[in-house]
PDB file of N, CA and C in Angstrom:
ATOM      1  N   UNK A   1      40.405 -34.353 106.470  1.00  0.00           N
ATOM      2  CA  UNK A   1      41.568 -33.895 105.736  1.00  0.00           C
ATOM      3  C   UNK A   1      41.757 -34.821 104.538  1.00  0.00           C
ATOM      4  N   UNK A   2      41.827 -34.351 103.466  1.00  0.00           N
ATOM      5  CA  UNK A   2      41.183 -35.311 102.266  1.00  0.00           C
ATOM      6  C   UNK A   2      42.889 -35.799 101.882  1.00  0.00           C
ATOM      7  N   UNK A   3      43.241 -36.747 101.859  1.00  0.00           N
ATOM      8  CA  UNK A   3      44.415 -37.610 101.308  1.00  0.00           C
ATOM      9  C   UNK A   3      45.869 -37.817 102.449  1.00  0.00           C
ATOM     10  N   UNK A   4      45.185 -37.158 104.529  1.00  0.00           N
ATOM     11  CA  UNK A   4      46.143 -37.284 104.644  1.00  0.00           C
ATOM     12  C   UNK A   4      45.696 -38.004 106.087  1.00  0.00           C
ATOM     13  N   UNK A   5      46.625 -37.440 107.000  1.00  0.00           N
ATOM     14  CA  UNK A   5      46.388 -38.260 108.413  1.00  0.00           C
ATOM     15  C   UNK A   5      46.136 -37.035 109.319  1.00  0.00           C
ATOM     16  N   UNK A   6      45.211 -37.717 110.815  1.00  0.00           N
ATOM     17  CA  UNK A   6      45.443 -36.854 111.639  1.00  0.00           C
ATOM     18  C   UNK A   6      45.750 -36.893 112.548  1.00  0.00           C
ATOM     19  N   UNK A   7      46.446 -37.199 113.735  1.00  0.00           N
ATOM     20  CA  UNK A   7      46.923 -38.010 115.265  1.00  0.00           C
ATOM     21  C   UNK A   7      46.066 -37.466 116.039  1.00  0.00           C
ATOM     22  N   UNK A   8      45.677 -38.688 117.158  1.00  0.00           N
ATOM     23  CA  UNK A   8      44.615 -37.880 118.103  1.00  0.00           C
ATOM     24  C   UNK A   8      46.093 -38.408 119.455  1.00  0.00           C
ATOM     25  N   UNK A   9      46.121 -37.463 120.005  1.00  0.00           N
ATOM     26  CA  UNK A   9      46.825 -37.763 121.503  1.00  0.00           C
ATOM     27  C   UNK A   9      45.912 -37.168 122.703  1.00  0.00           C
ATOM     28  N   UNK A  10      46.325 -38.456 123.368  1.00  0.00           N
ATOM     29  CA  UNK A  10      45.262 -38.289 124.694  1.00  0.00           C
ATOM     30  C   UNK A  10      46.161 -38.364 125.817  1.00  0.00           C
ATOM     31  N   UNK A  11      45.762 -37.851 126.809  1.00  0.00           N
ATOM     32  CA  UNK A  11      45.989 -38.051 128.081  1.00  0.00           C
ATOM     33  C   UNK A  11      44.850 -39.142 129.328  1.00  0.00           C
ATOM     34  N   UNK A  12      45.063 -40.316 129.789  1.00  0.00           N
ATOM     35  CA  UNK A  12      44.383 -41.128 130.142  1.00  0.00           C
ATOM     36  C   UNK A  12      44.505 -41.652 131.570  1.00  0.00           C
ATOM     37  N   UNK A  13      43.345 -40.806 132.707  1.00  0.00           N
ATOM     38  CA  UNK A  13      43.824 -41.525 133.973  1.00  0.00           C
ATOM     39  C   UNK A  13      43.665 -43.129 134.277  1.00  0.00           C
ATOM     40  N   UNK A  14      44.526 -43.627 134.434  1.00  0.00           N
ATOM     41  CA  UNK A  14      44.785 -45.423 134.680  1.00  0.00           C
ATOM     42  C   UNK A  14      43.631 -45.468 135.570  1.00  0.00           C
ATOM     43  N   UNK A  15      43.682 -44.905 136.621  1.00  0.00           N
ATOM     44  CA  UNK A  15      42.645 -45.275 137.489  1.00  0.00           C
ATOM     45  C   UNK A  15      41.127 -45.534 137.241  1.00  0.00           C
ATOM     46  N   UNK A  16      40.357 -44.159 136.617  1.00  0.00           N
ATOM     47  CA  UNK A  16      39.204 -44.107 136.032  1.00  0.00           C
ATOM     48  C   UNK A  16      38.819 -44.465 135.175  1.00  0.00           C
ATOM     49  N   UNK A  17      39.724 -44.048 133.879  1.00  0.00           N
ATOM     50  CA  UNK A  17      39.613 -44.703 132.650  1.00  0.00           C
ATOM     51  C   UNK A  17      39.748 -42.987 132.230  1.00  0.00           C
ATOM     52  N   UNK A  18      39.398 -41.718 132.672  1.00  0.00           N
ATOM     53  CA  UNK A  18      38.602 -40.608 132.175  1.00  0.00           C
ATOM     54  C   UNK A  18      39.826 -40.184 130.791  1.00  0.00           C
ATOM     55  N   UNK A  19      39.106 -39.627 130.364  1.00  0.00           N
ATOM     56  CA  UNK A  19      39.833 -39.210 129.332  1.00  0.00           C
ATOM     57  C   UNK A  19      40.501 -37.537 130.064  1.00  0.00           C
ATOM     58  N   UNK A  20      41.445 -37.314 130.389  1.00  0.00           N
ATOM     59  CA  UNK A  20      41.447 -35.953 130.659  1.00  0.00           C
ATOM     60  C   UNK A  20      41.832 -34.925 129.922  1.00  0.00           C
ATOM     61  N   UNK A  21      42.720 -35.015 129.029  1.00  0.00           N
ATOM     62  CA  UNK A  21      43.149 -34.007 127.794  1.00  0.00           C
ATOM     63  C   UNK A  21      43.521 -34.403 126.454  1.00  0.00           C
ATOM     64  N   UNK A  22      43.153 -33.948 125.635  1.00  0.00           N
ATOM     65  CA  UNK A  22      43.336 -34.429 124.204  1.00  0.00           C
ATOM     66  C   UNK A  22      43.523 -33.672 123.085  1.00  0.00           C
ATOM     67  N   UNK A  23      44.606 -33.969 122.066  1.00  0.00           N
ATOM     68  CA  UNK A  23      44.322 -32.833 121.078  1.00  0.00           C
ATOM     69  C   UNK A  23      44.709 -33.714 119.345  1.00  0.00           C
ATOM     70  N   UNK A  24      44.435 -32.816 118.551  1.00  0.00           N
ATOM     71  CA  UNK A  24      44.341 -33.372 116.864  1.00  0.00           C
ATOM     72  C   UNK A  24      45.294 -32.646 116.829  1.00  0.00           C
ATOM     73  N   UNK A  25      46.395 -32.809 115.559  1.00  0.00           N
ATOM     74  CA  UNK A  25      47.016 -32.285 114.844  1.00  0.00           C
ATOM     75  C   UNK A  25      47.338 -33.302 113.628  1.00  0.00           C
ATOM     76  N   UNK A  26      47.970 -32.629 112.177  1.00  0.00           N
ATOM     77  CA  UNK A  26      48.302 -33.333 111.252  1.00  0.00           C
ATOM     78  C   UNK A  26      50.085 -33.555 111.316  1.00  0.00           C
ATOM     79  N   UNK A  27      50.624 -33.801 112.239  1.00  0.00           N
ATOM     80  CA  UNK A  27      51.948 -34.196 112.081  1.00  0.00           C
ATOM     81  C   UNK A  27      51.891 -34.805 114.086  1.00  0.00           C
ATOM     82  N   UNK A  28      53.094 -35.528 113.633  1.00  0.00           N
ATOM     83  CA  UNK A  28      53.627 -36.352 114.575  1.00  0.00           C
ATOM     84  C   UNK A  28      54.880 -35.622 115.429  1.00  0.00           C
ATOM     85  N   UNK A  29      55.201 -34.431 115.380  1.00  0.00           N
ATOM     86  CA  UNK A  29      56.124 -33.858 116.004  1.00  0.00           C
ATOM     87  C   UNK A  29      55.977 -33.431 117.429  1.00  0.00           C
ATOM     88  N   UNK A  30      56.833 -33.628 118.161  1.00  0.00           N
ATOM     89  CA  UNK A  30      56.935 -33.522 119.426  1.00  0.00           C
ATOM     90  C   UNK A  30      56.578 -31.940 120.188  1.00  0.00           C
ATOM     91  N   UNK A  31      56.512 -31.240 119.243  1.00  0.00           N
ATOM     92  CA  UNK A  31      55.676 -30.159 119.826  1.00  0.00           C
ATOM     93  C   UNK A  31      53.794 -30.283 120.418  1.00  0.00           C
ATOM     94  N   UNK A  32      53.638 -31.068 119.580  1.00  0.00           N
ATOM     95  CA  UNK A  32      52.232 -31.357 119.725  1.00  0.00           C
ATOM     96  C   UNK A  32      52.120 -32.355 120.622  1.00  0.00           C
ATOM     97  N   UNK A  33      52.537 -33.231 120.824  1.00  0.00           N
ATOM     98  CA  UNK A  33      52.669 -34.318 122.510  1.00  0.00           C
ATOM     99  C   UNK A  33      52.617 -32.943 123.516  1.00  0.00           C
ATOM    100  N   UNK A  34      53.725 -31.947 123.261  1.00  0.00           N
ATOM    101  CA  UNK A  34      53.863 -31.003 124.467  1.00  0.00           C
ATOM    102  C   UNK A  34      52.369 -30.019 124.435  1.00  0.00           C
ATOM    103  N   UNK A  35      51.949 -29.702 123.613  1.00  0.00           N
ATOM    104  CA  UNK A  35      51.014 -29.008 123.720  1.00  0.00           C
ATOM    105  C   UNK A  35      49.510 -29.673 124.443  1.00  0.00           C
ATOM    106  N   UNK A  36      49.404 -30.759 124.080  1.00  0.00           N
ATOM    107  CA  UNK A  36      48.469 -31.886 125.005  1.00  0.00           C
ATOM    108  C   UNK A  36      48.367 -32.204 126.212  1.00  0.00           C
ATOM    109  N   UNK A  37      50.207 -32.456 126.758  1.00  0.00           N
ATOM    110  CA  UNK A  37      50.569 -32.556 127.903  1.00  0.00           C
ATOM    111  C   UNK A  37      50.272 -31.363 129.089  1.00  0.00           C
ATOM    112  N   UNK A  38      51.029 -29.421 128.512  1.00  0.00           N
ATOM    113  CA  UNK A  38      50.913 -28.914 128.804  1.00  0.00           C
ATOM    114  C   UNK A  38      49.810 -28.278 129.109  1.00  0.00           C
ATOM    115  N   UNK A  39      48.620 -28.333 128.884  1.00  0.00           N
ATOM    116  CA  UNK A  39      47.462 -28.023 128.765  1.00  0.00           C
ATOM    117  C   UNK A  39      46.703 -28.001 129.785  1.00  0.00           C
ATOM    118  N   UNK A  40      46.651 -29.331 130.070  1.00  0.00           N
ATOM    119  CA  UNK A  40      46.273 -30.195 131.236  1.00  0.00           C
ATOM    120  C   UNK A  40      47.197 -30.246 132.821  1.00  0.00           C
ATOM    121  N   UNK A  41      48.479 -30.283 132.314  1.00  0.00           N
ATOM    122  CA  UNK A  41      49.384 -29.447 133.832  1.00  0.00           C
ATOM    123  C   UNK A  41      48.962 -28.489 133.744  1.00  0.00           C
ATOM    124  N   UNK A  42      48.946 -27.287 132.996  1.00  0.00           N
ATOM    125  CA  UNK A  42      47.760 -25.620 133.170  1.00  0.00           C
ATOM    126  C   UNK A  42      47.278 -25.904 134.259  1.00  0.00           C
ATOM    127  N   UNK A  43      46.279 -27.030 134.126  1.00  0.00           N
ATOM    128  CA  UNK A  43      44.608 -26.666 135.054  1.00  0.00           C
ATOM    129  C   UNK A  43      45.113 -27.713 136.350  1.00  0.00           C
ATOM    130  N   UNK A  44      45.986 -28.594 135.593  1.00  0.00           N
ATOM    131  CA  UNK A  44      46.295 -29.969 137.136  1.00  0.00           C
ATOM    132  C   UNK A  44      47.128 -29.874 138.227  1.00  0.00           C
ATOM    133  N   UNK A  45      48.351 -28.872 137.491  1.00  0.00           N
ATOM    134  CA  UNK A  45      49.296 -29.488 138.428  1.00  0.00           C
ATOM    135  C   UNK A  45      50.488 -30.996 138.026  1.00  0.00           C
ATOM    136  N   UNK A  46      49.882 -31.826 137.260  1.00  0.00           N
ATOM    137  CA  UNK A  46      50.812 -32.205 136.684  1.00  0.00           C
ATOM    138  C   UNK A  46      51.184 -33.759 136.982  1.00  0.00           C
ATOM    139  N   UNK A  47      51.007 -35.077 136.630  1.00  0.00           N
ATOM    140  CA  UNK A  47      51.493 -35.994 137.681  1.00  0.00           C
ATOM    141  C   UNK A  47      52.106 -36.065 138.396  1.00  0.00           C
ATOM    142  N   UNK A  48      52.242 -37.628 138.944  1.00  0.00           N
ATOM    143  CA  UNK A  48      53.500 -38.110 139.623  1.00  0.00           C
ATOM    144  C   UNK A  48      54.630 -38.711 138.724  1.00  0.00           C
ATOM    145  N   UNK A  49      54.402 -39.555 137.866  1.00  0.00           N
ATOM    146  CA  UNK A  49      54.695 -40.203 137.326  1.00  0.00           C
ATOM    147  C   UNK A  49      53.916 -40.179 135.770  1.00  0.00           C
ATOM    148  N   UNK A  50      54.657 -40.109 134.534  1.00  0.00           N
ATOM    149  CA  UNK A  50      54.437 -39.948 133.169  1.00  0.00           C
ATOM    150  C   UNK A  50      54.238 -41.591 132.670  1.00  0.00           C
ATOM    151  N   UNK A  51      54.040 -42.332 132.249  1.00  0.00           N
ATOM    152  CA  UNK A  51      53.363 -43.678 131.614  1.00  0.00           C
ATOM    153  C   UNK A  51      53.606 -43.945 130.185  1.00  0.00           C
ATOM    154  N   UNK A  52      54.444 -43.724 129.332  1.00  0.00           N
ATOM    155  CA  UNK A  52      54.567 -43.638 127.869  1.00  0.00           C
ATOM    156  C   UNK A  52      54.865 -45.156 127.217  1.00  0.00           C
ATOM    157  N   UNK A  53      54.602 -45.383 125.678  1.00  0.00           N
ATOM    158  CA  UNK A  53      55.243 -46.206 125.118  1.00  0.00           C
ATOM    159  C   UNK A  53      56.476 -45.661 124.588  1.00  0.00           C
ATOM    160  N   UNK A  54      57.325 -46.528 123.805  1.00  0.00           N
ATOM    161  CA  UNK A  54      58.688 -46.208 123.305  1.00  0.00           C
ATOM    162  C   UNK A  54      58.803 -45.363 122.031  1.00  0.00           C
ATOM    163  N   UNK A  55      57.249 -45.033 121.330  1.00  0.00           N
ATOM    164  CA  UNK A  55      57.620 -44.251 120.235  1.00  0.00           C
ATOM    165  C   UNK A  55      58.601 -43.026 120.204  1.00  0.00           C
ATOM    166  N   UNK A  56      59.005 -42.966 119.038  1.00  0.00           N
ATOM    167  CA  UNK A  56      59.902 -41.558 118.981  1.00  0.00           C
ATOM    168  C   UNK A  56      59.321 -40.551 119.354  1.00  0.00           C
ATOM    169  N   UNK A  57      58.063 -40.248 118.939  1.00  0.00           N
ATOM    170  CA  UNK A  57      57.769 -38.646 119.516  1.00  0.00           C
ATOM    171  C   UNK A  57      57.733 -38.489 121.486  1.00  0.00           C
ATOM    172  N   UNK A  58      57.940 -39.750 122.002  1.00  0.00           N
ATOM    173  CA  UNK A  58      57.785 -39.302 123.205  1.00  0.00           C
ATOM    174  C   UNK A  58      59.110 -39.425 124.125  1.00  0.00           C
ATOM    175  N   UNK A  59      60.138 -39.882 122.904  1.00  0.00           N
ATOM    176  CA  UNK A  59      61.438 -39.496 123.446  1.00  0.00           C
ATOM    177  C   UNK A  59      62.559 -38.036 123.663  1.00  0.00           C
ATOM    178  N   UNK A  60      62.253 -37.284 122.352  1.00  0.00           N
ATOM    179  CA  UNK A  60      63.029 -35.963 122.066  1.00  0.00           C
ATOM    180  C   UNK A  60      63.182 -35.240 123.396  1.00  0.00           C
ATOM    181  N   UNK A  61      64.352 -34.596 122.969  1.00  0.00           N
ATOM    182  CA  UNK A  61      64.376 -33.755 124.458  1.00  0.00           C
ATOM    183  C   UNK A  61      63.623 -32.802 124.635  1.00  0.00           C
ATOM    184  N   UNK A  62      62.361 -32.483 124.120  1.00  0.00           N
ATOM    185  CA  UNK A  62      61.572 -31.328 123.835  1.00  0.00           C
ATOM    186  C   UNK A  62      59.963 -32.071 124.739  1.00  0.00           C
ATOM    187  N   UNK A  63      60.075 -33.294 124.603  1.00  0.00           N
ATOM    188  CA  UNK A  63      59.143 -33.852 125.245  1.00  0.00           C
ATOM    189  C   UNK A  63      59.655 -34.090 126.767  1.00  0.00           C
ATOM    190  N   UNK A  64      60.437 -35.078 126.672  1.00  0.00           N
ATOM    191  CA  UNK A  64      61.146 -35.455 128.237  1.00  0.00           C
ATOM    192  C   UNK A  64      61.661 -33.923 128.980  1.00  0.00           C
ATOM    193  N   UNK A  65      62.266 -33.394 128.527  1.00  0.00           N
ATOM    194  CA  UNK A  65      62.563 -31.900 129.008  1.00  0.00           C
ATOM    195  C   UNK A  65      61.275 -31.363 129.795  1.00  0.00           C
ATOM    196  N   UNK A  66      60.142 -31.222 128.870  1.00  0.00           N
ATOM    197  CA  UNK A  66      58.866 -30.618 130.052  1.00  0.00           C
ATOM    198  C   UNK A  66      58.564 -31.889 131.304  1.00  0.00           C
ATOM    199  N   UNK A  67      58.830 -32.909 131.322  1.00  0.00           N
ATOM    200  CA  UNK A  67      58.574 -34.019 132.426  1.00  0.00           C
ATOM    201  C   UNK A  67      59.470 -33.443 133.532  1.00  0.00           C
ATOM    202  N   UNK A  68      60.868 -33.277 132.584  1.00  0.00           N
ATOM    203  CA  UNK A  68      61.932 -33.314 133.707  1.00  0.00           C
ATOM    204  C   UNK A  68      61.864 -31.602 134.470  1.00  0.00           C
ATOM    205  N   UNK A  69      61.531 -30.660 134.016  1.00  0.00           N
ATOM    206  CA  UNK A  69      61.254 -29.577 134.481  1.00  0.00           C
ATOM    207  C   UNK A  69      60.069 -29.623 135.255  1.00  0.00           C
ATOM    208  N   UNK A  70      59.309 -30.159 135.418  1.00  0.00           N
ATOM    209  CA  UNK A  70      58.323 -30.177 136.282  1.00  0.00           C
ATOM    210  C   UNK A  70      58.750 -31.627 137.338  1.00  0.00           C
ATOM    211  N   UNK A  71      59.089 -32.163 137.565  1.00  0.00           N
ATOM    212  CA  UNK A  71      59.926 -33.144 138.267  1.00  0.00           C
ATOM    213  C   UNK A  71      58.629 -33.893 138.299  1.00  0.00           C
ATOM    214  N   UNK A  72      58.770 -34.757 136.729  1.00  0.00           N
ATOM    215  CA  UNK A  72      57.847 -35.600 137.242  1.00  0.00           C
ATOM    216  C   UNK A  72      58.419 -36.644 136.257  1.00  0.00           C
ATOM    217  N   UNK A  73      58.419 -38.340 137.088  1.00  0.00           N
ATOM    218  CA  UNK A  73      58.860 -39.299 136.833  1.00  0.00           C
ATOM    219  C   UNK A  73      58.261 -40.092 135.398  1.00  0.00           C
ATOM    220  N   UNK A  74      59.396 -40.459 134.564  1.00  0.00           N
ATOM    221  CA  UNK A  74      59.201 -40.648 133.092  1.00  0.00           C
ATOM    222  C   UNK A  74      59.182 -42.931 133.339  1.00  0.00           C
ATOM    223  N   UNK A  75      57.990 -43.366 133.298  1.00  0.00           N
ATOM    224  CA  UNK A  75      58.080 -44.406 133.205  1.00  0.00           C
ATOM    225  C   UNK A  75      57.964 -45.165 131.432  1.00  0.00           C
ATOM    226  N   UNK A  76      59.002 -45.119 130.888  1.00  0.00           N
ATOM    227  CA  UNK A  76      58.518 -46.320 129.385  1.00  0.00           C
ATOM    228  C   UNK A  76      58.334 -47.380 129.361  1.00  0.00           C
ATOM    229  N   UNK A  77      57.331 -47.908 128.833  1.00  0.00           N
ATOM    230  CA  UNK A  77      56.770 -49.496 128.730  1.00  0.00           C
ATOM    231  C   UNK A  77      58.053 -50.115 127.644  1.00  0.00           C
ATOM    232  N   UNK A  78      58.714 -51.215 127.513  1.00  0.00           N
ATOM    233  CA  UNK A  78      59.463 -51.809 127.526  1.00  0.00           C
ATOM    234  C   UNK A  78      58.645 -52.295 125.619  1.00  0.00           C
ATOM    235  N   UNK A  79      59.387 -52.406 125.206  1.00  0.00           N
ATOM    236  CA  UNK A  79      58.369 -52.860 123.782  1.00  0.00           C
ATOM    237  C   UNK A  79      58.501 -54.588 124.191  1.00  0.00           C
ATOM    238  N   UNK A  80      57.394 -55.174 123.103  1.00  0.00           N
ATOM    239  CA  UNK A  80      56.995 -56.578 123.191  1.00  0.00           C
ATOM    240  C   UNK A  80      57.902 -57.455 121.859  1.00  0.00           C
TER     241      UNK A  80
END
């Protein structure tokens, strides 16, 4: 994309290391966290527990909302 950015978001099991779902887009909006997330509950089922840092896109209620509808526990790493 010539003059701009592109976000890669992943989904990452702690345990394995595996990469399990991932997607590109050119904006940082919280639709696209959900579309990454959702993807992968499709085929999984969904965690136990969610693992995030404190950025904004993974706060909106558009993000936390799909965690909390699927009852699955929202852990944030604490910033340094």
């Amino acid at each position: 994309m010539k003059g701009g950015f592109m976000y890669l978001s992943e989904v990452i099991d702690w345990e394995t290391r595996y990469v399990l779902s991932w997607e590109l887009s050119h904006s940082l909006e919280a639709s696209f966290w959900v579309r990454a997330r959702t993807r992968l509950w499709w085929c999984t089922g969904g965690p136990e527990i969610f693992n995030t840092d404190q950025e904004s896109q993974y706060t909106p209620d558009e993000f936390t909302g799909v965690l909390k509808e699927r009852d699955i526990a929202i852990s944030i790493a604490s910033s340094h």
